[in-house]
PDB file of N, CA and C in Angstrom:
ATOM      1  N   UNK A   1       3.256 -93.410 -22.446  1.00  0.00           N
ATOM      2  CA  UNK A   1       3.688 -92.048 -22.570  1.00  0.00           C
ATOM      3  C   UNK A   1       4.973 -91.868 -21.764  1.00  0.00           C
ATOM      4  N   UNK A   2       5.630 -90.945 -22.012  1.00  0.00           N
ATOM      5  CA  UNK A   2       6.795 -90.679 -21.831  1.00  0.00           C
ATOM      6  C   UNK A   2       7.040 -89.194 -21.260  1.00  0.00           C
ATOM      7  N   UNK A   3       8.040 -89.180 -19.586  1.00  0.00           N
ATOM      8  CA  UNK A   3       8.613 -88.013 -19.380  1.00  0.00           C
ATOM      9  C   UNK A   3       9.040 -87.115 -20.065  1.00  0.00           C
ATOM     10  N   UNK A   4       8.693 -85.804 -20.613  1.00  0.00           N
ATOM     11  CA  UNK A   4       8.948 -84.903 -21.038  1.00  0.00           C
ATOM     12  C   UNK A   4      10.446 -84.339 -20.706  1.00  0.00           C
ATOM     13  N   UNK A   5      11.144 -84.761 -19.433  1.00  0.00           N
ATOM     14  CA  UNK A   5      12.346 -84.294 -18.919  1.00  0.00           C
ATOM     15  C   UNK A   5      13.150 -85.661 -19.316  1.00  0.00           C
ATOM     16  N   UNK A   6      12.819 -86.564 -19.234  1.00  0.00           N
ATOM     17  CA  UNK A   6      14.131 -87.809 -18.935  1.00  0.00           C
ATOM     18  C   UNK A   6      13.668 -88.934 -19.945  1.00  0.00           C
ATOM     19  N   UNK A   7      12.264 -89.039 -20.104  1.00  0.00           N
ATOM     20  CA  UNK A   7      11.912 -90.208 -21.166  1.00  0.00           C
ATOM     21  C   UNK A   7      11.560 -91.314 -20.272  1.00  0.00           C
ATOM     22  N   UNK A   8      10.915 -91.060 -18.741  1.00  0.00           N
ATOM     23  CA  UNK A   8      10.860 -92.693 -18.478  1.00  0.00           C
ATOM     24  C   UNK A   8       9.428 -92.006 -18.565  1.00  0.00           C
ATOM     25  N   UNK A   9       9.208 -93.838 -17.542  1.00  0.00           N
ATOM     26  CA  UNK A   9       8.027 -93.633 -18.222  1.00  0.00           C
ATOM     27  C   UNK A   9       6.915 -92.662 -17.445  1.00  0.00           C
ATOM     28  N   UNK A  10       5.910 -92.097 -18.008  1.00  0.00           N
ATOM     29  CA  UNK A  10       4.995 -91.118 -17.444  1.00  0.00           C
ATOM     30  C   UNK A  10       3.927 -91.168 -15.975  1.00  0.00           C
ATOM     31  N   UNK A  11       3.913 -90.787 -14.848  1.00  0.00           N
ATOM     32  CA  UNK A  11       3.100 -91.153 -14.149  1.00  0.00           C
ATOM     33  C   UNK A  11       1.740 -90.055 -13.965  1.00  0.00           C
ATOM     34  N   UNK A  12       2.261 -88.750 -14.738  1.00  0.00           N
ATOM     35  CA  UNK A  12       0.858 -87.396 -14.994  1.00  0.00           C
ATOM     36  C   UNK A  12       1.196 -86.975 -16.214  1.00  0.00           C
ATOM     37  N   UNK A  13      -0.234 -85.848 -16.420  1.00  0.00           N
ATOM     38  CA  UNK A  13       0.296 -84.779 -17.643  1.00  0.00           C
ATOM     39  C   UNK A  13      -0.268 -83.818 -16.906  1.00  0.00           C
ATOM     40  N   UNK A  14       0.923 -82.693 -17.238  1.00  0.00           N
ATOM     41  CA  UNK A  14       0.511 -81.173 -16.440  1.00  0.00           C
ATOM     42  C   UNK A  14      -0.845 -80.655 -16.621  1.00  0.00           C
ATOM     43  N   UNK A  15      -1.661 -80.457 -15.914  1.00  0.00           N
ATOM     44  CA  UNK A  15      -2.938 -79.476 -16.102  1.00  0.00           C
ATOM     45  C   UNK A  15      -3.106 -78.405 -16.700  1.00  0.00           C
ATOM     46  N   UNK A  16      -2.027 -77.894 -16.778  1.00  0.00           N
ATOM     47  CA  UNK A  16      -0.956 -76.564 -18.002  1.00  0.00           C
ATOM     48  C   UNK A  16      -1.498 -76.873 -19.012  1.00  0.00           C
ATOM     49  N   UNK A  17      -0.310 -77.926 -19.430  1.00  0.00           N
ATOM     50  CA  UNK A  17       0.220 -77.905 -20.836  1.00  0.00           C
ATOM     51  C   UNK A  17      -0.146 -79.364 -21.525  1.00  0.00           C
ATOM     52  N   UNK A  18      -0.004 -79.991 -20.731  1.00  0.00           N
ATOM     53  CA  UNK A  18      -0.684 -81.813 -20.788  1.00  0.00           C
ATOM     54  C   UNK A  18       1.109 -82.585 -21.477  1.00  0.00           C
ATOM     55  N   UNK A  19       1.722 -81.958 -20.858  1.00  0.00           N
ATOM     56  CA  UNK A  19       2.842 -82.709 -20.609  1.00  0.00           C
ATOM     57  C   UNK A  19       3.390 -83.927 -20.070  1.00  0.00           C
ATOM     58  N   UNK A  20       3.942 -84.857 -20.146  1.00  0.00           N
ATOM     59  CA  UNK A  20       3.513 -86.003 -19.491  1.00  0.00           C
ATOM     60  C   UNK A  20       4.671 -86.071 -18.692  1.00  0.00           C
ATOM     61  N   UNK A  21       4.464 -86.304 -17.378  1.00  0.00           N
ATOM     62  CA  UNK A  21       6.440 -86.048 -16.506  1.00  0.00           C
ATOM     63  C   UNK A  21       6.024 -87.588 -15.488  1.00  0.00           C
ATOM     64  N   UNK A  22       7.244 -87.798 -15.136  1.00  0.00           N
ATOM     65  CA  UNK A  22       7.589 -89.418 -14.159  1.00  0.00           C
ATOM     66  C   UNK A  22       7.540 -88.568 -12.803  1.00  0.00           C
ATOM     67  N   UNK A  23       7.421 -89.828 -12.071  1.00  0.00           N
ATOM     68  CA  UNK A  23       7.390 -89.501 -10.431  1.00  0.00           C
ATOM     69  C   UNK A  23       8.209 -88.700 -10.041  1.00  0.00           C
ATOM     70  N   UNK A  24       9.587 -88.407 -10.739  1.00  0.00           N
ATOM     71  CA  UNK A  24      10.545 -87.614 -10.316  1.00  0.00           C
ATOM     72  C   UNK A  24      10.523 -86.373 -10.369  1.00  0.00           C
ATOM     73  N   UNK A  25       9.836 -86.408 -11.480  1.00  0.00           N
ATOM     74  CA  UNK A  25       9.607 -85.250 -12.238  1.00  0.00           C
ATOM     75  C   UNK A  25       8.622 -84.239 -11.803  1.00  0.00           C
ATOM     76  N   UNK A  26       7.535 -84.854 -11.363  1.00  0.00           N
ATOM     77  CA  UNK A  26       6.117 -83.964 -11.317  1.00  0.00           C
ATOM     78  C   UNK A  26       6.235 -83.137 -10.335  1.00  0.00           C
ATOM     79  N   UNK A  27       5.483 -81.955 -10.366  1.00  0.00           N
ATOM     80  CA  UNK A  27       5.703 -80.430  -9.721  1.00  0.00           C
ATOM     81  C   UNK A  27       4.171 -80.045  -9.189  1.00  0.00           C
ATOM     82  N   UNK A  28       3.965 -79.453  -8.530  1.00  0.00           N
ATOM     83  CA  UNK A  28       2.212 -79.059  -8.069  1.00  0.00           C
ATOM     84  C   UNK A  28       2.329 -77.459  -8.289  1.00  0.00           C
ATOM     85  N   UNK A  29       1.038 -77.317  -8.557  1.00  0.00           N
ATOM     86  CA  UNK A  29       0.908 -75.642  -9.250  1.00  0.00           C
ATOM     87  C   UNK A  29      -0.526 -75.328  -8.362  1.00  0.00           C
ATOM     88  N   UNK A  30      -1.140 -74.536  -7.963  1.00  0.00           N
ATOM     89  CA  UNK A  30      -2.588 -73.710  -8.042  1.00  0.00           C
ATOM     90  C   UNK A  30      -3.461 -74.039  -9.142  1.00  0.00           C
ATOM     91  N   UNK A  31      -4.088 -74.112  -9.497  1.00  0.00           N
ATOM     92  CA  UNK A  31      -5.310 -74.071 -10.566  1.00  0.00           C
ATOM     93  C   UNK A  31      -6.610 -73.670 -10.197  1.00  0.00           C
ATOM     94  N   UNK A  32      -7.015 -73.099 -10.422  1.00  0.00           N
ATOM     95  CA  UNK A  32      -8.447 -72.420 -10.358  1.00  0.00           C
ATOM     96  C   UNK A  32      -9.618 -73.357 -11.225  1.00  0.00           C
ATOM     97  N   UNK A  33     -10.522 -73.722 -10.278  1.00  0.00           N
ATOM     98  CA  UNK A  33     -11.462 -74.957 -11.154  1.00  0.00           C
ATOM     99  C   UNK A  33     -12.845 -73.579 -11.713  1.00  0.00           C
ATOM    100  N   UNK A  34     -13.129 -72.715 -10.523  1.00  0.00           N
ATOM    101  CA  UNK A  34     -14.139 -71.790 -10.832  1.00  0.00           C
ATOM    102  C   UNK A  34     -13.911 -70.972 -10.279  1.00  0.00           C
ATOM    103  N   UNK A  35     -14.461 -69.685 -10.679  1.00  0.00           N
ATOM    104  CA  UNK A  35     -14.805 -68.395 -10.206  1.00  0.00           C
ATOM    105  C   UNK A  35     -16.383 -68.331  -9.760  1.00  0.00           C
ATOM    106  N   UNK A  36     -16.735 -67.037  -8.681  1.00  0.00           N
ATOM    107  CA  UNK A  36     -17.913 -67.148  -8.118  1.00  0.00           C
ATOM    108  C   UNK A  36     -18.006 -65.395  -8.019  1.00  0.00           C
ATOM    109  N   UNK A  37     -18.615 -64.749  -8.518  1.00  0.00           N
ATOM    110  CA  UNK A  37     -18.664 -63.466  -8.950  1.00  0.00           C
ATOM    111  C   UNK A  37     -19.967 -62.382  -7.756  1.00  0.00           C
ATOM    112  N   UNK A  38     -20.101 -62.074  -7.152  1.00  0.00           N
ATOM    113  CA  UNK A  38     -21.002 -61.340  -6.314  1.00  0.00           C
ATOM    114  C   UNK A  38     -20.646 -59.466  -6.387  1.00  0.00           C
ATOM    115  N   UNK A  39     -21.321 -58.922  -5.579  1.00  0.00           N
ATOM    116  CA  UNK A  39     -20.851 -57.700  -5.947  1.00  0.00           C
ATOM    117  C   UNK A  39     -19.982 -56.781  -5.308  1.00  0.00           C
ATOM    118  N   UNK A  40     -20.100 -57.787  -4.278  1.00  0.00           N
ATOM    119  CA  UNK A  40     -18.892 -57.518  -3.080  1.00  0.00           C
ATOM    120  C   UNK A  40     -16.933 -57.345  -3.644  1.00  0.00           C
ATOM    121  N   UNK A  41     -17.221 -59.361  -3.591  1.00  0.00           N
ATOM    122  CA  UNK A  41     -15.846 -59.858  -3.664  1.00  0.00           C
ATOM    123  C   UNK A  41     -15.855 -61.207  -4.558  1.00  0.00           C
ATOM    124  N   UNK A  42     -14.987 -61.543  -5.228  1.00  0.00           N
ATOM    125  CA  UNK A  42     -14.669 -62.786  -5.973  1.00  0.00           C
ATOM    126  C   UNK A  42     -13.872 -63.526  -5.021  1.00  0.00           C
ATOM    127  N   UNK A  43     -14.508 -65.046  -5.602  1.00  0.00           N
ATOM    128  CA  UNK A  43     -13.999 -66.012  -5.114  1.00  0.00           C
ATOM    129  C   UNK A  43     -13.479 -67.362  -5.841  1.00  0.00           C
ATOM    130  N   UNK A  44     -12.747 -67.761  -5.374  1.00  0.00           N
ATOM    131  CA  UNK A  44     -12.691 -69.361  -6.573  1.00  0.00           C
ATOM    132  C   UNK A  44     -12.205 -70.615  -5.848  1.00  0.00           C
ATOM    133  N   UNK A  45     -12.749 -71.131  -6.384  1.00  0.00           N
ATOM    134  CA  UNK A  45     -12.549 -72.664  -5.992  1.00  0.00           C
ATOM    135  C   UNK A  45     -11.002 -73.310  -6.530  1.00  0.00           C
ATOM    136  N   UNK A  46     -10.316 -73.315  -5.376  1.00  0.00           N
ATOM    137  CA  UNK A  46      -9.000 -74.004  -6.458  1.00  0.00           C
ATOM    138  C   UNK A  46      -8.404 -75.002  -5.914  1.00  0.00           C
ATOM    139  N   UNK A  47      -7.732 -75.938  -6.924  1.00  0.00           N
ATOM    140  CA  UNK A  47      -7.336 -76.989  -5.972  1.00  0.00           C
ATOM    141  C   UNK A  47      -5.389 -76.773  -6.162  1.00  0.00           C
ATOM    142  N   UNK A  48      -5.097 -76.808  -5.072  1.00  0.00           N
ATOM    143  CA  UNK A  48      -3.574 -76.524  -4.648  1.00  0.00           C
ATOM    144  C   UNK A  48      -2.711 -77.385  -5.205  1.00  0.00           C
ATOM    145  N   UNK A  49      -2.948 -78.573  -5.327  1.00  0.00           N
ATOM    146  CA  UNK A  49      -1.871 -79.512  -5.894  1.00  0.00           C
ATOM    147  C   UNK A  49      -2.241 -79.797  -7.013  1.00  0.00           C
ATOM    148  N   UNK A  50      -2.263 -79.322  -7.995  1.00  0.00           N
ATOM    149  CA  UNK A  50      -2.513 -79.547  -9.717  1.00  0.00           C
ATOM    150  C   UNK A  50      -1.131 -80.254 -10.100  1.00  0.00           C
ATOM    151  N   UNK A  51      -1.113 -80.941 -10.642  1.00  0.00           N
ATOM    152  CA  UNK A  51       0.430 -81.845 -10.919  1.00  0.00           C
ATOM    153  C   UNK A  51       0.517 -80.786 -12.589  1.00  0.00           C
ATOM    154  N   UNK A  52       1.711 -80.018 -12.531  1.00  0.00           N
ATOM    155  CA  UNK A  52       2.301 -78.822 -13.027  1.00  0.00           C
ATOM    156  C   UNK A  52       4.028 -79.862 -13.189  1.00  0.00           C
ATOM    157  N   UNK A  53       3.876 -79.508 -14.734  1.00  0.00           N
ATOM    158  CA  UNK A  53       5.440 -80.415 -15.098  1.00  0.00           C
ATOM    159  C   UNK A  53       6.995 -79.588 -15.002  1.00  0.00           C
ATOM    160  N   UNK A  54       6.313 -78.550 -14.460  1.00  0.00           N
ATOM    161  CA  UNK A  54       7.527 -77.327 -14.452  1.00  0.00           C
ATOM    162  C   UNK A  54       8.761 -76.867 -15.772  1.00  0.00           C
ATOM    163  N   UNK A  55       8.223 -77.246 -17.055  1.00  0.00           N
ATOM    164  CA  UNK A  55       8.375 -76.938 -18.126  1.00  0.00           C
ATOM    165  C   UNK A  55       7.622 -75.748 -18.676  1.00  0.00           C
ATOM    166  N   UNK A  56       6.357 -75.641 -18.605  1.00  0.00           N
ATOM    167  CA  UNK A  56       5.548 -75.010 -19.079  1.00  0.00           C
ATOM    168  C   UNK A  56       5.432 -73.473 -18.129  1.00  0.00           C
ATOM    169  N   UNK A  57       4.810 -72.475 -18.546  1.00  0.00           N
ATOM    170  CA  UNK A  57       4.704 -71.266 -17.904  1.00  0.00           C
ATOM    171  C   UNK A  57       3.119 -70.455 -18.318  1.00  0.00           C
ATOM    172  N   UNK A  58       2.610 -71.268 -17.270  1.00  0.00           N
ATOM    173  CA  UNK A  58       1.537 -70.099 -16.872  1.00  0.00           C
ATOM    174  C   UNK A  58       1.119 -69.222 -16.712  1.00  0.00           C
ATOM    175  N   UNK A  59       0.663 -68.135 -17.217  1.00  0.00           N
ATOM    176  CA  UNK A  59       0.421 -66.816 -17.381  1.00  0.00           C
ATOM    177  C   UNK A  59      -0.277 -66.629 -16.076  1.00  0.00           C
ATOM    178  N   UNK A  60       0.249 -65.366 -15.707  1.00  0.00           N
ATOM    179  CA  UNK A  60      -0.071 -64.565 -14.590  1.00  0.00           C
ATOM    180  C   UNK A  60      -1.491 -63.894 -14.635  1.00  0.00           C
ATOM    181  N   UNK A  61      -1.612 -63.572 -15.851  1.00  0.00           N
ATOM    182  CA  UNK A  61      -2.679 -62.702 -15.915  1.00  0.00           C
ATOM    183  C   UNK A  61      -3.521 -62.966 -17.519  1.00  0.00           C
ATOM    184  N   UNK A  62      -4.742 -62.689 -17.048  1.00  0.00           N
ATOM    185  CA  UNK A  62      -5.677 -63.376 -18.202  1.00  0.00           C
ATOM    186  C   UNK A  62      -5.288 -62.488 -19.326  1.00  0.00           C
ATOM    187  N   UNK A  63      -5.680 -63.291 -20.669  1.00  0.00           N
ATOM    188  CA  UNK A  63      -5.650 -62.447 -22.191  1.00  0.00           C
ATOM    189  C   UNK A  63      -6.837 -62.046 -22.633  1.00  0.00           C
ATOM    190  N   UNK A  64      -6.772 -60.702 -23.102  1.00  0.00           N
ATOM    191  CA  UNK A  64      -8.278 -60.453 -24.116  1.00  0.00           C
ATOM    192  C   UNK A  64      -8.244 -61.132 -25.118  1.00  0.00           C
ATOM    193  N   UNK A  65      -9.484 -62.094 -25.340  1.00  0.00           N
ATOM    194  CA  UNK A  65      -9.779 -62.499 -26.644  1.00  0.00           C
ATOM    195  C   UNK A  65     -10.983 -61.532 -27.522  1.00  0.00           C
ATOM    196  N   UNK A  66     -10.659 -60.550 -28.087  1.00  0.00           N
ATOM    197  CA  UNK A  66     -11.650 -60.284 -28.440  1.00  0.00           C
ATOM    198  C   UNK A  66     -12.303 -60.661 -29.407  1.00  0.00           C
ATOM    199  N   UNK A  67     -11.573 -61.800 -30.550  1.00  0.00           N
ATOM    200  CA  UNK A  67     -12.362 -62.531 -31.699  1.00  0.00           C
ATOM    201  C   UNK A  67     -13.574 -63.091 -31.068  1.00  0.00           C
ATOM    202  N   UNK A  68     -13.577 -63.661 -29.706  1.00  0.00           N
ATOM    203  CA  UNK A  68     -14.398 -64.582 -29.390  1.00  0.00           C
ATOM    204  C   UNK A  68     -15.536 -63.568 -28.838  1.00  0.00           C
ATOM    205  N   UNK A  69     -15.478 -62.012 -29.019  1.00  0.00           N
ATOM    206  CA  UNK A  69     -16.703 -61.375 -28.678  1.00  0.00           C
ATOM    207  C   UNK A  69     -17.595 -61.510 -29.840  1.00  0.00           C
TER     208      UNK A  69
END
């Protein structure tokens, strides 16, 4: 597989987008693995260095799906 920015060769694919970027290339993002819901306060489990190809753009804020109701 191949860098998405330069064409060498790939050492991740973004957790995003599944982009594939070289050592030079790769970027770290937030990702949220879970949510934990109580009635207080929310919480989530996230891991800080998600290898993020910095091509792609992550939405800030969740979408309604409502087909899937």
């Amino acid at each position: 597989m191949d860098c998405w920015h330069c064409r060498r060769t790939a050492v991740a694919t973004c957790r995003f987008c599944g982009r594939a970027v070289c050592e030079d290339h790769v970027k770290t993002h937030p990702y949220i693995l879970e949510l934990f819901r109580s009635n207080d306060v929310t919480k989530a489990l996230v891991v800080e260095d998600a290898v993020y190809c910095g091509a792609c753009t992550p939405r800030p804020d969740p979408l309604e799906l409502p087909e899937l109701d």
